[in-house]
N, C-alpha and C. Protein backbone atom coordinates (compact mmCIF):
# COMPACT_ATOMS: atom_id res chain seq x y z
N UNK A 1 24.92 7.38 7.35
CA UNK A 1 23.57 7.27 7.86
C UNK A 1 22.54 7.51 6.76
N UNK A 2 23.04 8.64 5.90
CA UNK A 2 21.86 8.53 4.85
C UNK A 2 21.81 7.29 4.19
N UNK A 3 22.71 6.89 3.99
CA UNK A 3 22.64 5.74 2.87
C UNK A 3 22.04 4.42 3.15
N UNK A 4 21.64 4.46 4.90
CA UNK A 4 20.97 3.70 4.92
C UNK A 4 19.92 4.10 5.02
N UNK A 5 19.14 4.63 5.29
CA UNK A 5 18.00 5.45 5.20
C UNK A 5 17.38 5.40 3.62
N UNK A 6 18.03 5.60 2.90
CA UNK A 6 18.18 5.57 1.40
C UNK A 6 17.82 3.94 0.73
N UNK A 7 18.05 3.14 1.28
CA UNK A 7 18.45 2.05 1.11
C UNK A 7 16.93 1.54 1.76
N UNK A 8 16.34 1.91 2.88
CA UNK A 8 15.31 1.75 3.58
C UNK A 8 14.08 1.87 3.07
N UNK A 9 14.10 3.32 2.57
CA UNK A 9 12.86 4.34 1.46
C UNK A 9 12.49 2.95 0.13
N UNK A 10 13.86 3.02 -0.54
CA UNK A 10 13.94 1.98 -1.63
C UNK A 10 12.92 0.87 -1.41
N UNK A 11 13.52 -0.25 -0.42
CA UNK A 11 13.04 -0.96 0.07
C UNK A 11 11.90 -1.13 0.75
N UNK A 12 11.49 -0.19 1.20
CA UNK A 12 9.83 0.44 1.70
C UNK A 12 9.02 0.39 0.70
N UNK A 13 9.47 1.32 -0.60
CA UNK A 13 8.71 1.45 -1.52
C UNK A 13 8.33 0.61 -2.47
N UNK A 14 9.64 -0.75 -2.26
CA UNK A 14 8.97 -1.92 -3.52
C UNK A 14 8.09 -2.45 -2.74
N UNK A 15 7.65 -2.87 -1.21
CA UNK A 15 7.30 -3.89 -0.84
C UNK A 15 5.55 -2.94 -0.90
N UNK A 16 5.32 -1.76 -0.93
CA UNK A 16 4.53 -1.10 -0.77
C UNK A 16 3.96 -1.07 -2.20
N UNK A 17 4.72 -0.70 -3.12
CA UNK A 17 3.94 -1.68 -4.71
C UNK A 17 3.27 -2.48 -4.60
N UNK A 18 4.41 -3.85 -3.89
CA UNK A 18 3.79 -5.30 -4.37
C UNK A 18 2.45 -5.21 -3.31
N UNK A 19 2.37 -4.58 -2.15
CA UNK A 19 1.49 -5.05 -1.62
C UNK A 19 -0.30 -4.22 -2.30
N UNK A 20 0.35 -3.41 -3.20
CA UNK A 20 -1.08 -2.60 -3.85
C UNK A 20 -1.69 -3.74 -4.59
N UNK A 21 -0.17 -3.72 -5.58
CA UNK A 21 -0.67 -4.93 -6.73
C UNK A 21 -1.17 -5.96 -5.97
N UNK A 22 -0.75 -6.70 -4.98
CA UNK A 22 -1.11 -8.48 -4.54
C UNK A 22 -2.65 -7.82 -4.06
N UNK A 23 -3.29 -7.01 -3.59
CA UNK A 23 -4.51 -6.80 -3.48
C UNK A 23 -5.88 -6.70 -4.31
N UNK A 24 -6.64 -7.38 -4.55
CA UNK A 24 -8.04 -7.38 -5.38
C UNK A 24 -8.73 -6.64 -5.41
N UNK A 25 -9.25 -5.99 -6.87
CA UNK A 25 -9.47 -5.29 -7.47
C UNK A 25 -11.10 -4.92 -7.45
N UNK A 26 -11.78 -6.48 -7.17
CA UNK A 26 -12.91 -6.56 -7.40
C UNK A 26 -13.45 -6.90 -8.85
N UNK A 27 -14.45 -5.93 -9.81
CA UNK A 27 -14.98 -6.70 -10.44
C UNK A 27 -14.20 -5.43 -11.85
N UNK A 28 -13.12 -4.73 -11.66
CA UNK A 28 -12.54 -4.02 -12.85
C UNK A 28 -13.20 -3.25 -13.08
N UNK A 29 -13.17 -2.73 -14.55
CA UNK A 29 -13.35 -1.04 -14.79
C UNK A 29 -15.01 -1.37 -14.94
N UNK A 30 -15.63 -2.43 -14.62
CA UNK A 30 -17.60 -2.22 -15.11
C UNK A 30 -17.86 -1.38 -13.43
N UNK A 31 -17.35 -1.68 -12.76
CA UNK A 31 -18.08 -0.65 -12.01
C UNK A 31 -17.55 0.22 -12.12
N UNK A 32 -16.87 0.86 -12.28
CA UNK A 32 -16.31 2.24 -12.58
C UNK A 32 -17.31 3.14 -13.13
N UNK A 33 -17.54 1.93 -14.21
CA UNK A 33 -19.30 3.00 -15.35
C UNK A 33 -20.43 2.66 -15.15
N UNK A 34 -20.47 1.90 -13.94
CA UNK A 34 -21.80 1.94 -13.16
C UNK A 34 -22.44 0.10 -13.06
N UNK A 35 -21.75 -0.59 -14.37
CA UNK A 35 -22.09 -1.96 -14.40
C UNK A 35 -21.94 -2.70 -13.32
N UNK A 36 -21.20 -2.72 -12.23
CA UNK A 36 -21.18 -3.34 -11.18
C UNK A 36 -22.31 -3.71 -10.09
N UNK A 37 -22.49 -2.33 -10.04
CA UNK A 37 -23.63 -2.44 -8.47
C UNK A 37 -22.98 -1.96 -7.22
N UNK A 38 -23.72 -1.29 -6.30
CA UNK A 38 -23.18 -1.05 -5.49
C UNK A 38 -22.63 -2.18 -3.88
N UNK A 39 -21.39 -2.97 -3.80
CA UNK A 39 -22.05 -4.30 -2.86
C UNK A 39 -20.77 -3.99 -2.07
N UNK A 40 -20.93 -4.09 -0.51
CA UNK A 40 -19.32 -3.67 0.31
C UNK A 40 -19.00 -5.18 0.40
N UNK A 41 -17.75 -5.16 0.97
CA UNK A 41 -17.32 -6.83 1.28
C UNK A 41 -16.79 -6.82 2.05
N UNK A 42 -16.18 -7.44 3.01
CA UNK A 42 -15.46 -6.93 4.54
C UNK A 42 -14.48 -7.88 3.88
N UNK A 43 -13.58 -7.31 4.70
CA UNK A 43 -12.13 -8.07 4.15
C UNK A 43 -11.71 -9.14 5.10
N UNK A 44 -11.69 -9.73 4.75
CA UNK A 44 -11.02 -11.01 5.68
C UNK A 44 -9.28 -12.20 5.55
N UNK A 45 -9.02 -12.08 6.36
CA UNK A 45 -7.68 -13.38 6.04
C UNK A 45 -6.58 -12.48 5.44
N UNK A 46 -5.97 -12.68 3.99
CA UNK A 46 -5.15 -12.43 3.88
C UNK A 46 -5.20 -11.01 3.15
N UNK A 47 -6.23 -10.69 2.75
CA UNK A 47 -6.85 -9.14 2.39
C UNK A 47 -6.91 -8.54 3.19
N UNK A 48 -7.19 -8.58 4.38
CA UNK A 48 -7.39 -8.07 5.59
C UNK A 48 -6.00 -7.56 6.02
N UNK A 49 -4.78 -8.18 6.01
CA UNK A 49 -3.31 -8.66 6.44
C UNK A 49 -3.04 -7.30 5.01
N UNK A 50 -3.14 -7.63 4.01
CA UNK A 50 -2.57 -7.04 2.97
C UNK A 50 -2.60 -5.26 3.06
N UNK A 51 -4.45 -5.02 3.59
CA UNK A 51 -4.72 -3.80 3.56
C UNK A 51 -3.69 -2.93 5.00
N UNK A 52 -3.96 -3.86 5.57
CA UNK A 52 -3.19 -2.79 7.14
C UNK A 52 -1.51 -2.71 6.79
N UNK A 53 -1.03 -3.94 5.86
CA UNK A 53 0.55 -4.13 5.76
C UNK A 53 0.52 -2.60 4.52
N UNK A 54 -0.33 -2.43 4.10
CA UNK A 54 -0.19 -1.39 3.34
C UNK A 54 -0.33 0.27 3.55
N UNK A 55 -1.19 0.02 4.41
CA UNK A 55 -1.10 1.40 5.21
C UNK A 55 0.12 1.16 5.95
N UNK A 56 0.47 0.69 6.90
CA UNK A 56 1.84 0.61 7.84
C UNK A 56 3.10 1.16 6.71
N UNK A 57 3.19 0.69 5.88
CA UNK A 57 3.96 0.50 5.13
C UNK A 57 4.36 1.78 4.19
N UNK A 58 2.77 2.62 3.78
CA UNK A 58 3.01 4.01 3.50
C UNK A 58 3.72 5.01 4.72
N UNK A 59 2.75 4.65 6.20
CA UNK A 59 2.79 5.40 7.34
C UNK A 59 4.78 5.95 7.07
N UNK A 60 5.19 4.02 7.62
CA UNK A 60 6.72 4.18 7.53
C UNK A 60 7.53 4.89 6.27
N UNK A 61 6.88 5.22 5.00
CA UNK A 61 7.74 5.62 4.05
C UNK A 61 7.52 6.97 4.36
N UNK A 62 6.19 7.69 4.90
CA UNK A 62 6.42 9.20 5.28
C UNK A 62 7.26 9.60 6.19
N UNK A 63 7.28 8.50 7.51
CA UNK A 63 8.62 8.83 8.46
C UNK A 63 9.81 9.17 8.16
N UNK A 64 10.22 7.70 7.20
CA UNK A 64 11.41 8.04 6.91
C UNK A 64 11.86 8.92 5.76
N UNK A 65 11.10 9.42 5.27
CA UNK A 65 10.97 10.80 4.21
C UNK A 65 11.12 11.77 4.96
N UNK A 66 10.55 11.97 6.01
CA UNK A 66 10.91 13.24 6.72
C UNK A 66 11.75 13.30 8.02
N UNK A 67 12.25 12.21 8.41
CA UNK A 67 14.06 11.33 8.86
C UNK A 67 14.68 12.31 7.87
N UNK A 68 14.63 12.04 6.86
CA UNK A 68 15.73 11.50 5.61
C UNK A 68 16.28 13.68 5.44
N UNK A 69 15.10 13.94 5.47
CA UNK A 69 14.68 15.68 4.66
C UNK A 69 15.77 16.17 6.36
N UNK A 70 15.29 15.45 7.23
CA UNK A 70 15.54 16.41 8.97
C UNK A 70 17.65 16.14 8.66
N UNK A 71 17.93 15.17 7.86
CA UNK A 71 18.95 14.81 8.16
C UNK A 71 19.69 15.56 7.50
């Protein structure tokens, strides 16, 4: 049973990478030092899809982290 569990975490955790990385950044490190401006953007379509698949996706790696610890 651990080992699948193990196997799960793994697999949780690459798709939870890719989904940071496949997400936009905006305009890089100029706003960081103020060059940007302050402007919100609502997320739409597949940004929209990306941000919630990414929270879900942490949610499930804390579950099964503390599955994994109970076991």
């Amino acid at each position: 049973m651990e080992t699948y569990i193990s196997i799960a975490l793994i697999t949780l955790s690459v798709l939870l990478v890719a989904s940071v990385l496949l997400q936009q950044m905006g305009s890089g490190l100029s706003s960081t030092f103020g060059g940007g401006g302050a402007s919100y953007q609502t997320r739409r379509g597949l940004e929209k899809v990306l941000f919630r698949a990414t929270i879900f996706l942490g949610v499930l790696i804390i579950v099964g982290s503390i599955v994994y610890i109970a076991l």
